[in-house]
C-alpha atoms as a PDB file:
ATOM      1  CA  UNK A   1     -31.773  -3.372  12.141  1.00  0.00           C
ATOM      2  CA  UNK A   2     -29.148  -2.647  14.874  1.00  0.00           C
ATOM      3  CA  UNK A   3     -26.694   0.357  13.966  1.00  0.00           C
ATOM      4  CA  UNK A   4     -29.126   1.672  11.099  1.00  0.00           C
ATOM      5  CA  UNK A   5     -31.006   4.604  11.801  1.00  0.00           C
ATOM      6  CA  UNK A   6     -34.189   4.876   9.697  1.00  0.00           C
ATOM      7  CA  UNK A   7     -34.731   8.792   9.999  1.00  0.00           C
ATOM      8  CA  UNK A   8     -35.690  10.707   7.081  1.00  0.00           C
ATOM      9  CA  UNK A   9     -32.742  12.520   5.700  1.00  0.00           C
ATOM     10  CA  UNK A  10     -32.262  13.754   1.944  1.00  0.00           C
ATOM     11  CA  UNK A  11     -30.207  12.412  -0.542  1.00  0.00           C
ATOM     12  CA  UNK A  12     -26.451  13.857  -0.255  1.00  0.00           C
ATOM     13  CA  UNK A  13     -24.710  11.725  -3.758  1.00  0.00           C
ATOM     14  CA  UNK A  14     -26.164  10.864  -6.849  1.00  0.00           C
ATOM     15  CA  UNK A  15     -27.457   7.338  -6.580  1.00  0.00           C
ATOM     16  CA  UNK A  16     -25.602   6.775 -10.533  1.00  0.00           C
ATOM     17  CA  UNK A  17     -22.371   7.671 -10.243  1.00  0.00           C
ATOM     18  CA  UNK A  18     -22.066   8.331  -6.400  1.00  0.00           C
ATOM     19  CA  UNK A  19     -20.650  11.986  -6.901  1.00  0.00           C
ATOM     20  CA  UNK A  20     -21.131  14.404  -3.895  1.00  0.00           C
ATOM     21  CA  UNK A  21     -21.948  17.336  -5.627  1.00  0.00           C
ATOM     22  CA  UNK A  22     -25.464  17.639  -6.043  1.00  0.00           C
ATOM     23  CA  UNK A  23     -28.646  20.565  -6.203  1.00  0.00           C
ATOM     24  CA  UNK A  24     -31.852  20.229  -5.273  1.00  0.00           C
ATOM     25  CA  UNK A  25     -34.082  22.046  -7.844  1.00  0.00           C
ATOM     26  CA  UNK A  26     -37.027  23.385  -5.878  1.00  0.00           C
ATOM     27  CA  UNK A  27     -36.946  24.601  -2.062  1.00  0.00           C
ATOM     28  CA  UNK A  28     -40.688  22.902  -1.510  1.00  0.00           C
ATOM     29  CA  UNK A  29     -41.898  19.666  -2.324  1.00  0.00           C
ATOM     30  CA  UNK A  30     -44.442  19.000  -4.582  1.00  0.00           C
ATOM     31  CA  UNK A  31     -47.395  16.032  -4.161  1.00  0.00           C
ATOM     32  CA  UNK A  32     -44.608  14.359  -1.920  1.00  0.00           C
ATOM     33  CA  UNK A  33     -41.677  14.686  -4.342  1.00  0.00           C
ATOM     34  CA  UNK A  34     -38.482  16.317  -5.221  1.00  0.00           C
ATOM     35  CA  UNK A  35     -36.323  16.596  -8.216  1.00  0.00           C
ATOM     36  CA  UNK A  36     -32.368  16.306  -7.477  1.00  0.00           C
ATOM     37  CA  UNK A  37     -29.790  17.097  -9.988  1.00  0.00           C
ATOM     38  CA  UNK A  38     -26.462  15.355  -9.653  1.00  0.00           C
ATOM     39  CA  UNK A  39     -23.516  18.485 -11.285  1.00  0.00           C
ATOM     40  CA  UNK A  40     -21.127  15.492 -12.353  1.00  0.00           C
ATOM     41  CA  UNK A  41     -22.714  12.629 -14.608  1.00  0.00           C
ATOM     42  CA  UNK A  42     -26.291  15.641 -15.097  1.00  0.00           C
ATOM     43  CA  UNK A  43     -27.963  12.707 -13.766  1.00  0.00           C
ATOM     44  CA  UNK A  44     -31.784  13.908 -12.706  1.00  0.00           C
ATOM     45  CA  UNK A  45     -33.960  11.740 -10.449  1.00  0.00           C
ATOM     46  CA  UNK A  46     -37.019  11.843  -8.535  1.00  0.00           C
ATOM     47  CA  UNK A  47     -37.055  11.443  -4.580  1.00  0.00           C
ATOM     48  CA  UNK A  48     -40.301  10.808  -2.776  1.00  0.00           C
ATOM     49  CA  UNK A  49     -40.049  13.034   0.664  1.00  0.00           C
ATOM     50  CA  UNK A  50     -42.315  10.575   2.684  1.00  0.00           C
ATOM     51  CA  UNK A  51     -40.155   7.602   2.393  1.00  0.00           C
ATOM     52  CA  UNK A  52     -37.840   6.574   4.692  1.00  0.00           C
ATOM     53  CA  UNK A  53     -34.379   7.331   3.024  1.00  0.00           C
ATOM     54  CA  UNK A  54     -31.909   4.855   4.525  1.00  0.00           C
ATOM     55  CA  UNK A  55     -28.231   6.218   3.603  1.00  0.00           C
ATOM     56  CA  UNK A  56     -26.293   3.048   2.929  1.00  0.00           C
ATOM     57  CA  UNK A  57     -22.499   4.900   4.142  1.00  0.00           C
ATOM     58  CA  UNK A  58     -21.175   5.636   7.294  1.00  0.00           C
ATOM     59  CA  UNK A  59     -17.742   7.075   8.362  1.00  0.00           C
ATOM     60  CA  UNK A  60     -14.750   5.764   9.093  1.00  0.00           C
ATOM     61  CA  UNK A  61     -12.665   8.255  11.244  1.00  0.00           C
ATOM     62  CA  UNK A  62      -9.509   7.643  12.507  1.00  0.00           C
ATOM     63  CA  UNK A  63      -5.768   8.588  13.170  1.00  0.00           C
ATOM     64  CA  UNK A  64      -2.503   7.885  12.215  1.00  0.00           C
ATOM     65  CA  UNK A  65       0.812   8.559  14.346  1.00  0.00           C
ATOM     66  CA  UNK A  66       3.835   6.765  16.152  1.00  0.00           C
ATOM     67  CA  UNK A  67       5.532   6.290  19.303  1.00  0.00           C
ATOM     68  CA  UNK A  68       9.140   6.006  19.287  1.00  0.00           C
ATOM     69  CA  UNK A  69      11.489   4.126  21.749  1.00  0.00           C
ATOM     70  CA  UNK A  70      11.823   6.786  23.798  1.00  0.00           C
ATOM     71  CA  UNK A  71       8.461   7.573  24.141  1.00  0.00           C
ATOM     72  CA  UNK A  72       7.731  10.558  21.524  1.00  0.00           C
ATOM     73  CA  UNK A  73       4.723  10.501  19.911  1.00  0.00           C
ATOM     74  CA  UNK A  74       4.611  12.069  16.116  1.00  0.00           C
ATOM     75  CA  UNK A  75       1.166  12.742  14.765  1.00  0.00           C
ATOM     76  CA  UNK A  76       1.502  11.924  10.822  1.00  0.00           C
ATOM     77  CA  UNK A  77       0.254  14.557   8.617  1.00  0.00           C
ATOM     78  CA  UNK A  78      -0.381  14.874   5.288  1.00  0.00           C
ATOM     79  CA  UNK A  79      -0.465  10.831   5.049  1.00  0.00           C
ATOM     80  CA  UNK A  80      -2.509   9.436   2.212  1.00  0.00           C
ATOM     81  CA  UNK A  81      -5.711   6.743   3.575  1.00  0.00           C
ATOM     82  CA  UNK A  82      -7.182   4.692   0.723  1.00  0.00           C
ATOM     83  CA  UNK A  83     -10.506   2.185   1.280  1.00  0.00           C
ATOM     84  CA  UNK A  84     -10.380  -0.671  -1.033  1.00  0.00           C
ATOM     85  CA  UNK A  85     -13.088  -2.830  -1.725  1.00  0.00           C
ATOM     86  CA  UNK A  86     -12.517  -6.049  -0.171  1.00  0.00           C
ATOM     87  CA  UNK A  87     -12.268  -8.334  -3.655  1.00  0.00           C
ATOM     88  CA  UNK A  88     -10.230  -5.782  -5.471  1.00  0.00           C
ATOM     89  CA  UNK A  89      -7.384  -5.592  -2.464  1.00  0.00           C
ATOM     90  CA  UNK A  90      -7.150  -9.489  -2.321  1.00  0.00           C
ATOM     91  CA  UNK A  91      -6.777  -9.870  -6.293  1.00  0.00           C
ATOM     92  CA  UNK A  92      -3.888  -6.797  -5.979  1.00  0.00           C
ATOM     93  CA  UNK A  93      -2.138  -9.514  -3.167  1.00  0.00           C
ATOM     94  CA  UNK A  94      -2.616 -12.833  -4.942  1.00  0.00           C
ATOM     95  CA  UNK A  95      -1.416 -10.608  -8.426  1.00  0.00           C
ATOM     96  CA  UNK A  96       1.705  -9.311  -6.408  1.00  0.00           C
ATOM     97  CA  UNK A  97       2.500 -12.400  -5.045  1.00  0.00           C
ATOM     98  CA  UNK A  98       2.223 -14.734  -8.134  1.00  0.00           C
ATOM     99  CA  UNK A  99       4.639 -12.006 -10.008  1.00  0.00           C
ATOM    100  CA  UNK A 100       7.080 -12.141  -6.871  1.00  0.00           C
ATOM    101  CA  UNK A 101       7.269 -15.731  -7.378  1.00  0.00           C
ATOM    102  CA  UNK A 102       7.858 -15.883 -10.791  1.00  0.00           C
ATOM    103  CA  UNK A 103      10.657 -12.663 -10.651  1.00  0.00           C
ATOM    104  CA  UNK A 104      12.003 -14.357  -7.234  1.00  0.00           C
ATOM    105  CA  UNK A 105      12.702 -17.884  -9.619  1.00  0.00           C
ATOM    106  CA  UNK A 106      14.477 -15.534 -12.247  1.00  0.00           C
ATOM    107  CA  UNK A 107      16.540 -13.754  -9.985  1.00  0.00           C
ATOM    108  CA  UNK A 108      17.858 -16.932  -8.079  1.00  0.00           C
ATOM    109  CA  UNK A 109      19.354 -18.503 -11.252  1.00  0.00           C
ATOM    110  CA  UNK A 110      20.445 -15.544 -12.558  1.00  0.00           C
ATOM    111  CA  UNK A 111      22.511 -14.800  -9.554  1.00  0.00           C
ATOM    112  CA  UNK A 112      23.610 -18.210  -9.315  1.00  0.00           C
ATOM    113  CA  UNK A 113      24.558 -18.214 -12.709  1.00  0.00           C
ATOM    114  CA  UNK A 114      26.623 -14.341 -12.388  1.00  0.00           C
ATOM    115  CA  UNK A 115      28.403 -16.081  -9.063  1.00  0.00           C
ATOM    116  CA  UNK A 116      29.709 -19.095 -10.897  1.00  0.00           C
ATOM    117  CA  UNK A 117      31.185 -16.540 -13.256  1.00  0.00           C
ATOM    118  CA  UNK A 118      32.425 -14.934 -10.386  1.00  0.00           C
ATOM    119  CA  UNK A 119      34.608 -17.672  -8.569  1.00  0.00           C
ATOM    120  CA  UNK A 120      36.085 -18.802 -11.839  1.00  0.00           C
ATOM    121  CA  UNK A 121      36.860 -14.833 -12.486  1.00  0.00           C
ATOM    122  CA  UNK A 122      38.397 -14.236  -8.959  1.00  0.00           C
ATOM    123  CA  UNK A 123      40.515 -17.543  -8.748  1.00  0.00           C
ATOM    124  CA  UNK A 124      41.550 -16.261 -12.225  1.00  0.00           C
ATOM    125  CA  UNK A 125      42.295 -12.580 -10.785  1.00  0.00           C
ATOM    126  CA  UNK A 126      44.481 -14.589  -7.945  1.00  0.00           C
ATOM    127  CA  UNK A 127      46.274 -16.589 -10.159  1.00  0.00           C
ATOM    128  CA  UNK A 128      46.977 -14.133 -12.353  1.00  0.00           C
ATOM    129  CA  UNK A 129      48.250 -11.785  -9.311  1.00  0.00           C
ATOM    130  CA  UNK A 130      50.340 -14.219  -7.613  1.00  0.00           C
ATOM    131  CA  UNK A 131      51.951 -14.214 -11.367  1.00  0.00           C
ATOM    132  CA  UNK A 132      52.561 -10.351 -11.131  1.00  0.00           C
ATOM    133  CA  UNK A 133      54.269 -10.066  -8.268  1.00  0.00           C
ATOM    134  CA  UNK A 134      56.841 -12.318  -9.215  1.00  0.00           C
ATOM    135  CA  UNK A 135      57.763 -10.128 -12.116  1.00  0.00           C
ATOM    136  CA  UNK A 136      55.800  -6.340 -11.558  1.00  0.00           C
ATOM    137  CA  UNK A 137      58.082  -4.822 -14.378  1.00  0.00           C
ATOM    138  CA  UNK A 138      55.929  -7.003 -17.137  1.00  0.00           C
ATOM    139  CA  UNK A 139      52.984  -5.177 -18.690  1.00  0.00           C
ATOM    140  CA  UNK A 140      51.444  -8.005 -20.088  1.00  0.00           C
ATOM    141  CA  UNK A 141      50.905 -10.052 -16.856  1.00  0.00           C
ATOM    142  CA  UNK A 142      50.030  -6.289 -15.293  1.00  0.00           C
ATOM    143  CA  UNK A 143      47.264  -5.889 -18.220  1.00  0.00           C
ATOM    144  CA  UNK A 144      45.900  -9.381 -17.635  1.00  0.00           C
ATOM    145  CA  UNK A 145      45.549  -9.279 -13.929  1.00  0.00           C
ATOM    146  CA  UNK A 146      43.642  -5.408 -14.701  1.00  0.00           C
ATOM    147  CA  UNK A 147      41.179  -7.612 -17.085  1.00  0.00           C
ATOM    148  CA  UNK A 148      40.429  -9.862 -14.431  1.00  0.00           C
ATOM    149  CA  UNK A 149      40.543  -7.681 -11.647  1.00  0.00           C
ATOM    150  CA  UNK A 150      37.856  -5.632 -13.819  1.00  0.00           C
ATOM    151  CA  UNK A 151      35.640  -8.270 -14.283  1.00  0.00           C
ATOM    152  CA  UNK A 152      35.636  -9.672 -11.048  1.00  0.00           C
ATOM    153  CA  UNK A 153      34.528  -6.349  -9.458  1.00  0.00           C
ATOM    154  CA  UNK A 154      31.707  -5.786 -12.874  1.00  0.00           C
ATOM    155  CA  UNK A 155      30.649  -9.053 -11.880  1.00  0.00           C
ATOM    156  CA  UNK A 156      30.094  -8.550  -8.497  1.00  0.00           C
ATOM    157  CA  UNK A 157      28.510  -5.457  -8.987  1.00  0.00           C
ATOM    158  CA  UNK A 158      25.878  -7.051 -10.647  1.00  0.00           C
ATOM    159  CA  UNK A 159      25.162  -9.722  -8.106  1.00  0.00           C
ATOM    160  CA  UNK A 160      24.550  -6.392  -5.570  1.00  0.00           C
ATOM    161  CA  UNK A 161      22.329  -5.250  -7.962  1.00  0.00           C
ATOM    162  CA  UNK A 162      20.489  -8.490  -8.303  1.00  0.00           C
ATOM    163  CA  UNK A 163      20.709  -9.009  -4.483  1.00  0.00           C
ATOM    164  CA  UNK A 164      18.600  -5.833  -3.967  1.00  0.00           C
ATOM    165  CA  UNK A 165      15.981  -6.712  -6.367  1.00  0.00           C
ATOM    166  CA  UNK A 166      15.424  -9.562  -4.574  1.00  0.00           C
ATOM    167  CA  UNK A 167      15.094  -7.613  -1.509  1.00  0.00           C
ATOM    168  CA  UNK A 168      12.526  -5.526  -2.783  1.00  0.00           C
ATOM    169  CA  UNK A 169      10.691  -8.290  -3.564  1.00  0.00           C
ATOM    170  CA  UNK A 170      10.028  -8.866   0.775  1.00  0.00           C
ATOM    171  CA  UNK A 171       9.967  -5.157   0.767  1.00  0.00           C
ATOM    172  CA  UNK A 172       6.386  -3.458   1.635  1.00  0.00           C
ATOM    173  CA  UNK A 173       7.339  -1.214  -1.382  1.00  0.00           C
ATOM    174  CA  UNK A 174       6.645  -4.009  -3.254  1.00  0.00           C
ATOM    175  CA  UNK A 175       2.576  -4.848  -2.430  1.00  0.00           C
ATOM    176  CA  UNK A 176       2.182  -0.980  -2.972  1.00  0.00           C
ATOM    177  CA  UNK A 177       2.800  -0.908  -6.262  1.00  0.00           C
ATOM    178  CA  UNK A 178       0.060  -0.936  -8.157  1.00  0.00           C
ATOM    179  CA  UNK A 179      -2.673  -0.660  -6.220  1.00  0.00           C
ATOM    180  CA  UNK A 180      -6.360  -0.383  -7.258  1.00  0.00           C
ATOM    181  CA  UNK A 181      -8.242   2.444  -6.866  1.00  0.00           C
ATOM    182  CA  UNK A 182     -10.001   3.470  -3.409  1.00  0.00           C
ATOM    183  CA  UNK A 183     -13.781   3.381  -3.051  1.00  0.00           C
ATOM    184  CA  UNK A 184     -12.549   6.409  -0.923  1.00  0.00           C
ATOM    185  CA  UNK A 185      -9.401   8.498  -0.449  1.00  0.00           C
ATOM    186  CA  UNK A 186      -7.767  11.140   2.020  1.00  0.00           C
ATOM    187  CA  UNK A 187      -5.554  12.264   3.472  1.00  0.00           C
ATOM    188  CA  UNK A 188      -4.734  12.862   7.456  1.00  0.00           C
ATOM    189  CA  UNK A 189      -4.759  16.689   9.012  1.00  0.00           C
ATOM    190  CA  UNK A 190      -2.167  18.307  10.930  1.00  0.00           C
ATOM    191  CA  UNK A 191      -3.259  16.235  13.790  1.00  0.00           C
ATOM    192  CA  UNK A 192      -2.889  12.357  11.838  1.00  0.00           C
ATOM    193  CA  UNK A 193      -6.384  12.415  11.877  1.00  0.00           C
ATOM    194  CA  UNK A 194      -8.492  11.002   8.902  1.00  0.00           C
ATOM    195  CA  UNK A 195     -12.063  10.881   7.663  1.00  0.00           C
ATOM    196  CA  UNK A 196     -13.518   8.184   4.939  1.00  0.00           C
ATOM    197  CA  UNK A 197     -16.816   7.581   3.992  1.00  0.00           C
ATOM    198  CA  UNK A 198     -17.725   4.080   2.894  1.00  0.00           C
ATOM    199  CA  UNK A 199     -20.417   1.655   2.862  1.00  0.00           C
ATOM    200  CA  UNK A 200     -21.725  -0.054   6.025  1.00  0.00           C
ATOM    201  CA  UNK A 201     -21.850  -2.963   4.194  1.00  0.00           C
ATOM    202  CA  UNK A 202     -18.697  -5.082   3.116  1.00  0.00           C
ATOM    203  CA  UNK A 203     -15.342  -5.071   4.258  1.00  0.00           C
ATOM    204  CA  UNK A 204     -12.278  -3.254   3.012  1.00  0.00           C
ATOM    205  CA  UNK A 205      -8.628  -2.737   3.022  1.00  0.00           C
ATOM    206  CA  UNK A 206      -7.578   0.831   4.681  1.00  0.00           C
ATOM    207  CA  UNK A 207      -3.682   1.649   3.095  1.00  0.00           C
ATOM    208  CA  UNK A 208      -1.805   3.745   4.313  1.00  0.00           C
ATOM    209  CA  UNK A 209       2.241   4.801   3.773  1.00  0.00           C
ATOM    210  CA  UNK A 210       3.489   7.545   6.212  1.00  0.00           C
ATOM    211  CA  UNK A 211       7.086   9.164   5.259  1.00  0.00           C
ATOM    212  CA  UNK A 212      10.119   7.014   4.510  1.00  0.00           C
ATOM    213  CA  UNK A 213      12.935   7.460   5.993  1.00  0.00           C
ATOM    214  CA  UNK A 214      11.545   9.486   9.173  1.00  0.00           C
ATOM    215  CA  UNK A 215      11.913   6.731  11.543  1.00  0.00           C
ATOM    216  CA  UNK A 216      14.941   4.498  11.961  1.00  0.00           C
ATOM    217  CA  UNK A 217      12.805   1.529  13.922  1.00  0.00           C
ATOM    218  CA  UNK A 218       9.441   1.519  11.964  1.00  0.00           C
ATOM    219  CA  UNK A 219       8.489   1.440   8.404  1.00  0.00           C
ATOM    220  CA  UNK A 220       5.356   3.561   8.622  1.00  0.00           C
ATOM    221  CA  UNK A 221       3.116   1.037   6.319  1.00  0.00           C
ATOM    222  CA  UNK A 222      -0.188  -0.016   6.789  1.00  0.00           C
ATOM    223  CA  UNK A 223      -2.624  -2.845   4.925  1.00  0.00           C
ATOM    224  CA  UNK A 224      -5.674  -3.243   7.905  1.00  0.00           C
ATOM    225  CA  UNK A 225      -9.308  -4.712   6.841  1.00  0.00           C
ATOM    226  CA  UNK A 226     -11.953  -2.610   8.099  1.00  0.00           C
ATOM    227  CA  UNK A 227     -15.505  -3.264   8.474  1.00  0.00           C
ATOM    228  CA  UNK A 228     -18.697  -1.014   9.424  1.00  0.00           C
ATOM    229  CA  UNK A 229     -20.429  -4.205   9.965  1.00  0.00           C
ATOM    230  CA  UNK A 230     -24.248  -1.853   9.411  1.00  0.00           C
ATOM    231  CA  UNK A 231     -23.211   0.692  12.194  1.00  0.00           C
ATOM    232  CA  UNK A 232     -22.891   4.166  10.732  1.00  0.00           C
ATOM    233  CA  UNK A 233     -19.163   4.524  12.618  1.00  0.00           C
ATOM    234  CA  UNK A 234     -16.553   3.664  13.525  1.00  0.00           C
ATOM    235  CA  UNK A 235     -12.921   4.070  14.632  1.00  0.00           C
ATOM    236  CA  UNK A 236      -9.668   3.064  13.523  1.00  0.00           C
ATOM    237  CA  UNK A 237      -6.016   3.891  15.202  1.00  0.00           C
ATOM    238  CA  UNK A 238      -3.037   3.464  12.696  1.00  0.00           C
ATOM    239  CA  UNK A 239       0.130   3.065  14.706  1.00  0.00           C
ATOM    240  CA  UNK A 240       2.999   0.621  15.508  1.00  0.00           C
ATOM    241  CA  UNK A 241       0.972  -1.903  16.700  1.00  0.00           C
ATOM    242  CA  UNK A 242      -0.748  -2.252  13.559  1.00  0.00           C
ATOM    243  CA  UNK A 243       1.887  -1.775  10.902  1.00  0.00           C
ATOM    244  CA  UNK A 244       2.368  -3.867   8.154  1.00  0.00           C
ATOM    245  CA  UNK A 245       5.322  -5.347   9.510  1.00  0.00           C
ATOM    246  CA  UNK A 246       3.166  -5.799  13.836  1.00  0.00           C
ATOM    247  CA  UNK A 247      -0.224  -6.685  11.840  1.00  0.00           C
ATOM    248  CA  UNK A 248      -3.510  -6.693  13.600  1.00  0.00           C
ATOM    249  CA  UNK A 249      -6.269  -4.256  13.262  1.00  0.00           C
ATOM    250  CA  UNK A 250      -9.179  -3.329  16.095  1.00  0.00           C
ATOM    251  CA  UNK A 251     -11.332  -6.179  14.156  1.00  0.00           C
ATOM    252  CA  UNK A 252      -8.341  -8.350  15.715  1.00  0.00           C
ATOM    253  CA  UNK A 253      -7.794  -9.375  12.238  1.00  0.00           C
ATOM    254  CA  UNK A 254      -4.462  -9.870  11.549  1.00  0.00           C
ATOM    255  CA  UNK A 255      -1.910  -8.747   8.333  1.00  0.00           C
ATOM    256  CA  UNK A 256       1.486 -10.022   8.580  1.00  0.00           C
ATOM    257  CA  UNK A 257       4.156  -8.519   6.658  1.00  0.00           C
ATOM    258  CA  UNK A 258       5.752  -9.191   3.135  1.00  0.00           C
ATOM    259  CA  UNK A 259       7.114 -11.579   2.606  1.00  0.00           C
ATOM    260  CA  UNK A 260       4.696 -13.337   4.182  1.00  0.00           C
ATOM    261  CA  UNK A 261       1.396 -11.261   3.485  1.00  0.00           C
ATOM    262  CA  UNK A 262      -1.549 -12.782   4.159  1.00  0.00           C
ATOM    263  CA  UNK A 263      -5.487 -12.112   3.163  1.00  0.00           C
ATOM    264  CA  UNK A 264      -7.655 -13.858   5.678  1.00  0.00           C
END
């Protein structure tokens, strides 16, 4: 099989629970066996030292930085990668946007409702003010226009509010909340540069969010489907051109930005 090398090597996880931390209990091998000893689930199994032990990961290594307008390049450190299975990164998507549908509907009617409120309320505020300053001695008409006056500006305070919501709802922010756990996590070195061990087989989502707020052109988010397609590795470059917002990944397989996220 191309990309799949068939040397012998030993086991390096437990084949239960796929922990890292393992001991082999004898330095020799006896009648062509060894017992390993996995220090996380105390998982014991046999492995037979003339087979062929095929390990079914590879690597995914890669790095993460960006290029500004003017031409600096800024190596992110510190960033957090996460591989997620394939199936469990598409369900998170289709979840997120079913809710942002739903929350989307709610919002729209309440705002519509709060500024139909809020053109009765401010035609009331100018009436009421066009009153006032044809007698500004009277505290009554002074304390009515103040009511209004108040409520127009509670009112549209609230619509703001409501307004943002609905932002966050095209936001980025908003498909990484939530998400599943990694079949493999890490984070990049001082250099943006990442290592992740996953299966050769199957495809997954690498996510990634660099620092907000660092750069003023370029939300630092990624959401890029990977695949080791058998070989034991490959590499993957997370900059502008691939950003959640730019969208394509070296498998030329593209992501397009909330709201408007797509899982092909």
């Amino acid at each position: 099989m191309h990309g799949i090398s068939q040397t012998r090597h030993l086991p390096t996880r437990c084949p239960l629970c796929k922990g890292a931390v393992i001991e082999r209990t004898s330095s020799a091998a006896h009648s062509g066996f060894m017992w390993f000893h996995c220090l996380f689930c105390n998982h014991w199994w046999k492995f037979r030292t003339a087979e062929t032990y095929v390990n079914p990961e590879g690597e995914l290594t890669g790095e993460i930085f960006i290029v500004t307008k003017n031409g600096n390049t800024y190596r992110l450190e510190s960033v957090v990668v996460h591989a997620i299975p394939e199936e469990d990164a598409r369900k998170h998507v289709e979840s997120k946007k079913g809710e942002r549908e739903l929350e989307n509907q709610t919002l729209r009617r309440d705002i519509d409702g709060l500024l139909a409120s809020l053109e009765i309320t401010q035609a009331e505020e100018d009436r009421l003010w066009k009153t006032l300053q044809l007698d500004e001695k009277n505290v009554q008409k002074a304390a009515a226009w103040r009511v209004a006056y108040n409520k127009a500006k509670s009112l549209t305070k609230e619509v703001e509010n409501l307004q943002l919501q609905q932002q966050h709802l095209t936001s980025a922010e908003y498909f990484f909340e939530e998400l599943p756990s990694g079949i493999a996590t890490t984070r990049t070195d001082v250099d943006g540069k990442f290592s992740l061990v996953i299966p050769r087989q199957g495809r997954f989502a690498i996510v990634a969010r660099g620092p907000r707020e660092t750069f003023r052109d370029t939300q630092p988010d990624w959401f890029v489907w990977v695949s080791l397609d058998g070989e034991t590795s490959k590499r993957l470059v997370l900059t502008n051109d691939n950003v959640l917002a730019a969208g394509s990944s070296e498998e030329s397989d593209r992501t397009t930005a909330s709201p408007y996220l797509t899982m092909e």
